[in-house]
N, C-alpha and C. Protein backbone atom coordinates (compact mmCIF):
# COMPACT_ATOMS: atom_id res chain seq x y z
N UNK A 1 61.26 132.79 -46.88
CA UNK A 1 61.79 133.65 -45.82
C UNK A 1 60.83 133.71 -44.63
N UNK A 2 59.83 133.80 -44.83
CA UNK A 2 58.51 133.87 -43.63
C UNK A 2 58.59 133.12 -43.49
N UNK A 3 58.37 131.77 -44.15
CA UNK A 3 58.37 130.01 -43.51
C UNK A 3 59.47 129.84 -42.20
N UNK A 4 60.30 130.16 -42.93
CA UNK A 4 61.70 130.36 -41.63
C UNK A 4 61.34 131.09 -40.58
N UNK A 5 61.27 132.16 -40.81
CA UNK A 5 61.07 133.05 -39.60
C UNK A 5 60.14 132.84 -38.40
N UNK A 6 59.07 132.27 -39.11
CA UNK A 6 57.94 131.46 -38.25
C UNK A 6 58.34 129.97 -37.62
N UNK A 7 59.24 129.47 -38.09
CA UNK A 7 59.56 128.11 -37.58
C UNK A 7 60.49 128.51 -36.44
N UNK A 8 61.33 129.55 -36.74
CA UNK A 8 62.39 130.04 -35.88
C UNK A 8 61.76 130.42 -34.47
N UNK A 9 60.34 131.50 -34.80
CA UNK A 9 59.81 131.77 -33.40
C UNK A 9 59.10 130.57 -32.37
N UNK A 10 58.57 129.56 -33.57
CA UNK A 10 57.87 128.35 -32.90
C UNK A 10 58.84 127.47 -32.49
N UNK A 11 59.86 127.27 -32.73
CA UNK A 11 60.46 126.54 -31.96
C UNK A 11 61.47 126.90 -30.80
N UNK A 12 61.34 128.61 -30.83
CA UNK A 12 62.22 129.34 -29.53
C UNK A 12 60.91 129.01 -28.64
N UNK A 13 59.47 129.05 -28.92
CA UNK A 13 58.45 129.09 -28.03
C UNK A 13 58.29 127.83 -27.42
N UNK A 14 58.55 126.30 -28.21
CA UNK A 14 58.46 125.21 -27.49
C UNK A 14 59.72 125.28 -26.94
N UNK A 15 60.83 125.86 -27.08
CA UNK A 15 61.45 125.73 -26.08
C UNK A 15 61.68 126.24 -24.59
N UNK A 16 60.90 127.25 -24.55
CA UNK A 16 60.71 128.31 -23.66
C UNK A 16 59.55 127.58 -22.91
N UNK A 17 58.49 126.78 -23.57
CA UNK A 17 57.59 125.93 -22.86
C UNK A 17 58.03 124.73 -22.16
N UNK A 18 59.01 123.94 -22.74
CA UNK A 18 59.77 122.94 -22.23
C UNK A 18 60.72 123.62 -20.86
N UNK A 19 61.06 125.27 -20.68
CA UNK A 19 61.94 125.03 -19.41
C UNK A 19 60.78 125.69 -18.67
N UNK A 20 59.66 126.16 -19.12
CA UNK A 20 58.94 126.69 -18.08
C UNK A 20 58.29 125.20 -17.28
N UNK A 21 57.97 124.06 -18.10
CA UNK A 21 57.17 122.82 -17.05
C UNK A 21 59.11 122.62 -16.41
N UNK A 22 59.62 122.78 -16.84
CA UNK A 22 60.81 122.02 -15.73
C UNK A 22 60.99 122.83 -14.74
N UNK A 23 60.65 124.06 -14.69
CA UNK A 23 60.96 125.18 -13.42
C UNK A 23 59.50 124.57 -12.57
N UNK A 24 58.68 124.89 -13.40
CA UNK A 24 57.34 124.42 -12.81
C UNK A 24 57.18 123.69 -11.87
N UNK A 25 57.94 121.94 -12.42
CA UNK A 25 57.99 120.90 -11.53
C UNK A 25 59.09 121.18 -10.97
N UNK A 26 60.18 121.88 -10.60
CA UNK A 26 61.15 122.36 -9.92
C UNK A 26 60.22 123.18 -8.88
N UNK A 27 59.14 123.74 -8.51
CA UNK A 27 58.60 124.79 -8.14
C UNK A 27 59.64 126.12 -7.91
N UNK A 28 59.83 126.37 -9.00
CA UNK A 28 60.63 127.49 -9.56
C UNK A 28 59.00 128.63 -10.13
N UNK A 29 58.09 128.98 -9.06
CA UNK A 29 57.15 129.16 -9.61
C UNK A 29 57.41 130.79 -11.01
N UNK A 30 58.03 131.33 -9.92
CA UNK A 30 58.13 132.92 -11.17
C UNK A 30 58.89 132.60 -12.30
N UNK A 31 60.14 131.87 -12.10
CA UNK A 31 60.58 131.70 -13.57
C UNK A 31 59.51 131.02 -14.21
N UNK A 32 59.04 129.54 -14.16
CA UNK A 32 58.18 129.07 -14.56
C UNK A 32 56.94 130.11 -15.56
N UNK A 33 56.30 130.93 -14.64
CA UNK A 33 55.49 131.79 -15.50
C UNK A 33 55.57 132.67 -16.38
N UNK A 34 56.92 132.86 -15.91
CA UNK A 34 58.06 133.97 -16.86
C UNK A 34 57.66 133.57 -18.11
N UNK A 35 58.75 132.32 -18.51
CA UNK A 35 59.18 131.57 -19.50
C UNK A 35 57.56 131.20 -20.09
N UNK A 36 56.57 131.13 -19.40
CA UNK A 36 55.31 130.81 -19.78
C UNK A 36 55.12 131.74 -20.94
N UNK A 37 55.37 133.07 -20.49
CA UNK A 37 54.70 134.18 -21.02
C UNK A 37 55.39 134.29 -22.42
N UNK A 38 57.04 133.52 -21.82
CA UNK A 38 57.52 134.34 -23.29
C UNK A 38 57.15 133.54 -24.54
N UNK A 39 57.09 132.08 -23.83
CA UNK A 39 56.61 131.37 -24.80
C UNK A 39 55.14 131.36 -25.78
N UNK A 40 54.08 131.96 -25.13
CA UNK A 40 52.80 132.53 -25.26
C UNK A 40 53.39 133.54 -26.53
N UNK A 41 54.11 134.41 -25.94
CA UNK A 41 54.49 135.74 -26.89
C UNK A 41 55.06 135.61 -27.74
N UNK A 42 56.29 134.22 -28.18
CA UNK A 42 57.16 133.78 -29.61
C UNK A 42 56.21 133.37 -30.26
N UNK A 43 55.15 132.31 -29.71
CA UNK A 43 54.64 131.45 -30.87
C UNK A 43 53.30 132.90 -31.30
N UNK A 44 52.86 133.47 -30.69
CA UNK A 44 51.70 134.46 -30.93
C UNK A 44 52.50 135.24 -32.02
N UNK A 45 53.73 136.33 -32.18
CA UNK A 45 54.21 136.56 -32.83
C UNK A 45 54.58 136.02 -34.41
N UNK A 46 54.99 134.63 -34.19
CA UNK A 46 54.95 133.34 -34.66
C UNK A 46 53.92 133.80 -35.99
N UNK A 47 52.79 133.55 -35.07
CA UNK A 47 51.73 133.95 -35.83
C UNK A 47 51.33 135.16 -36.07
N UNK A 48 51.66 135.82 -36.47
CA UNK A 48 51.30 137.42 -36.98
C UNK A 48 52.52 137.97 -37.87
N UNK A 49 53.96 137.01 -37.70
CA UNK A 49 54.40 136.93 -38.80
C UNK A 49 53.68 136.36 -39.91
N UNK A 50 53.13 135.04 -39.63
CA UNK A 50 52.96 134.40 -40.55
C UNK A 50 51.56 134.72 -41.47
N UNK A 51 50.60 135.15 -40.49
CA UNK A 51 49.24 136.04 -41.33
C UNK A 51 49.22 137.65 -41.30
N UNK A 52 50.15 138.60 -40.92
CA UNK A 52 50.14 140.08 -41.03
C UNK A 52 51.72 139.86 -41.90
N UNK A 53 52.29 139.23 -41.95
CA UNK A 53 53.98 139.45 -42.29
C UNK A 53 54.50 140.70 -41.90
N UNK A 54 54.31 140.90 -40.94
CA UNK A 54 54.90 141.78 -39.81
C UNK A 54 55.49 141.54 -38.46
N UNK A 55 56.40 141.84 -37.65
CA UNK A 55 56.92 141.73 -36.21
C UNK A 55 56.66 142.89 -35.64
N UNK A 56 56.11 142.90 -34.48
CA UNK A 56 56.21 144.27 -34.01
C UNK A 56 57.01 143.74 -32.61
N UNK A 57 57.82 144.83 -31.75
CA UNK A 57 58.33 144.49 -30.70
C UNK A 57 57.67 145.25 -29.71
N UNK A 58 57.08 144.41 -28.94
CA UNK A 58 55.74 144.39 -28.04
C UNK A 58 55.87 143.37 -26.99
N UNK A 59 55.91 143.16 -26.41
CA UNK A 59 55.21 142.52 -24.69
C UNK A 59 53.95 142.21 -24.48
N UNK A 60 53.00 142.70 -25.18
CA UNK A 60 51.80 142.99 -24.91
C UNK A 60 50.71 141.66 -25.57
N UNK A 61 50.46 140.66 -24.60
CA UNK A 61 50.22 139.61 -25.19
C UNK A 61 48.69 139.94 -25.87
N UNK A 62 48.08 140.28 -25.00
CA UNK A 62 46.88 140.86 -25.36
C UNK A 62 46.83 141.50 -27.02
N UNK A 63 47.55 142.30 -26.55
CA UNK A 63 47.34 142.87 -28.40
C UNK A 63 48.01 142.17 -29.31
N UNK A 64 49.31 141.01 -29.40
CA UNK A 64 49.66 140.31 -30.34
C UNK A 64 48.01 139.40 -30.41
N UNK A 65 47.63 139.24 -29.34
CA UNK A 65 46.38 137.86 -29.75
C UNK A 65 45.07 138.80 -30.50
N UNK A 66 45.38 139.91 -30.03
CA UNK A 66 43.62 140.80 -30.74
C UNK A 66 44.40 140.59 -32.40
N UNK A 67 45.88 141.03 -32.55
CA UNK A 67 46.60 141.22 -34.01
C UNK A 67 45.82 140.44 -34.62
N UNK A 68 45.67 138.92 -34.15
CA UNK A 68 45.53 137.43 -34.81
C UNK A 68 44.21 137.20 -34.92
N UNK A 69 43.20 137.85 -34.87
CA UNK A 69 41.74 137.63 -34.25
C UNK A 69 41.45 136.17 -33.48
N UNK A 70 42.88 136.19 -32.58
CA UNK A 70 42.37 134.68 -31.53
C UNK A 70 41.15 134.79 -31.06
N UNK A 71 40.92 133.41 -30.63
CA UNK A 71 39.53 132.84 -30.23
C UNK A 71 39.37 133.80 -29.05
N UNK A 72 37.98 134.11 -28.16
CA UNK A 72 38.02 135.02 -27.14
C UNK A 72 38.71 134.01 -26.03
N UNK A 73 38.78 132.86 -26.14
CA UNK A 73 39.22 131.85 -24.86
C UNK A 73 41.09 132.12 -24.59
N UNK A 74 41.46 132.38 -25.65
CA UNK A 74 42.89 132.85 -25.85
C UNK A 74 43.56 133.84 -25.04
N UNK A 75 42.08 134.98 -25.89
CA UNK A 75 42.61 136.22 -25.73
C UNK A 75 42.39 136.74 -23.35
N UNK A 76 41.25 135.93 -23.01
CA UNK A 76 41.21 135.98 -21.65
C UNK A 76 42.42 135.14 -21.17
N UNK A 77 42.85 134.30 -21.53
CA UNK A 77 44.39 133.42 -21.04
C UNK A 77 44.87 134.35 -21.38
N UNK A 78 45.24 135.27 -22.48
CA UNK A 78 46.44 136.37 -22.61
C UNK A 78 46.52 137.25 -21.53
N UNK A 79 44.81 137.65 -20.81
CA UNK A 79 45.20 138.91 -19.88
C UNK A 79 45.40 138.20 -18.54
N UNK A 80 45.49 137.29 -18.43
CA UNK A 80 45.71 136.64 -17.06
C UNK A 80 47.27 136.32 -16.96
N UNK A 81 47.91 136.10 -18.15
CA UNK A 81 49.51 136.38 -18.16
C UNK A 81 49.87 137.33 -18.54
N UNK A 82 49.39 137.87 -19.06
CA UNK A 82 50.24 139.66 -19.44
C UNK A 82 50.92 140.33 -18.34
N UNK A 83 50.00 140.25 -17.02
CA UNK A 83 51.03 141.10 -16.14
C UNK A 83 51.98 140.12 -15.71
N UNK A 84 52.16 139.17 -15.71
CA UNK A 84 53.88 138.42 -15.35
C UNK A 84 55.10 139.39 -15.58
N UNK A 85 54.95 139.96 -17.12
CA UNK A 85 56.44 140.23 -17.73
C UNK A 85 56.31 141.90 -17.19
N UNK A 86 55.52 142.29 -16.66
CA UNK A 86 55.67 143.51 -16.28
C UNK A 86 56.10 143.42 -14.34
């Protein structure tokens, strides 16, 4: 059941990465970063299903990446997109 659930978020996230480079090279710049973020936020989730076996419904990229004890290089890419979705 977790195996699934985690494959389900990782592959909504490469997909969300695949239309953010096409807005991108569209210079569609805000969608582009949009779709960046959300994709950042499925596969991060992704992962915190898969090592907390929990979902929480959150926005907050920052704290899904502290959830995960990401690398600190992560977690500074998280606060540099976090404010997009707000």
């Amino acid at each position: 059941m977790i195996k699934k659930e985690v494959e389900l978020w990782v592959r909504q996230a490469l997909s969300d990465l695949d239309a953010a480079k096409y807005n991108l090279a569209g210079k569609k710049y805000d969608v582009a970063v949009f779709l960046a973020h959300q994709a950042a936020e499925k596969v991060l989730k992704a992962l915190r299903i898969q090592e907390l076996r929990e979902l929480i419904k959150t926005h907050d990229l920052l704290r899904l990446a502290k959830d995960v004890d990401a690398p600190l290089l992560l977690i500074q890419k998280c606060s540099l997109l976090n404010p997009v979705y707000i």
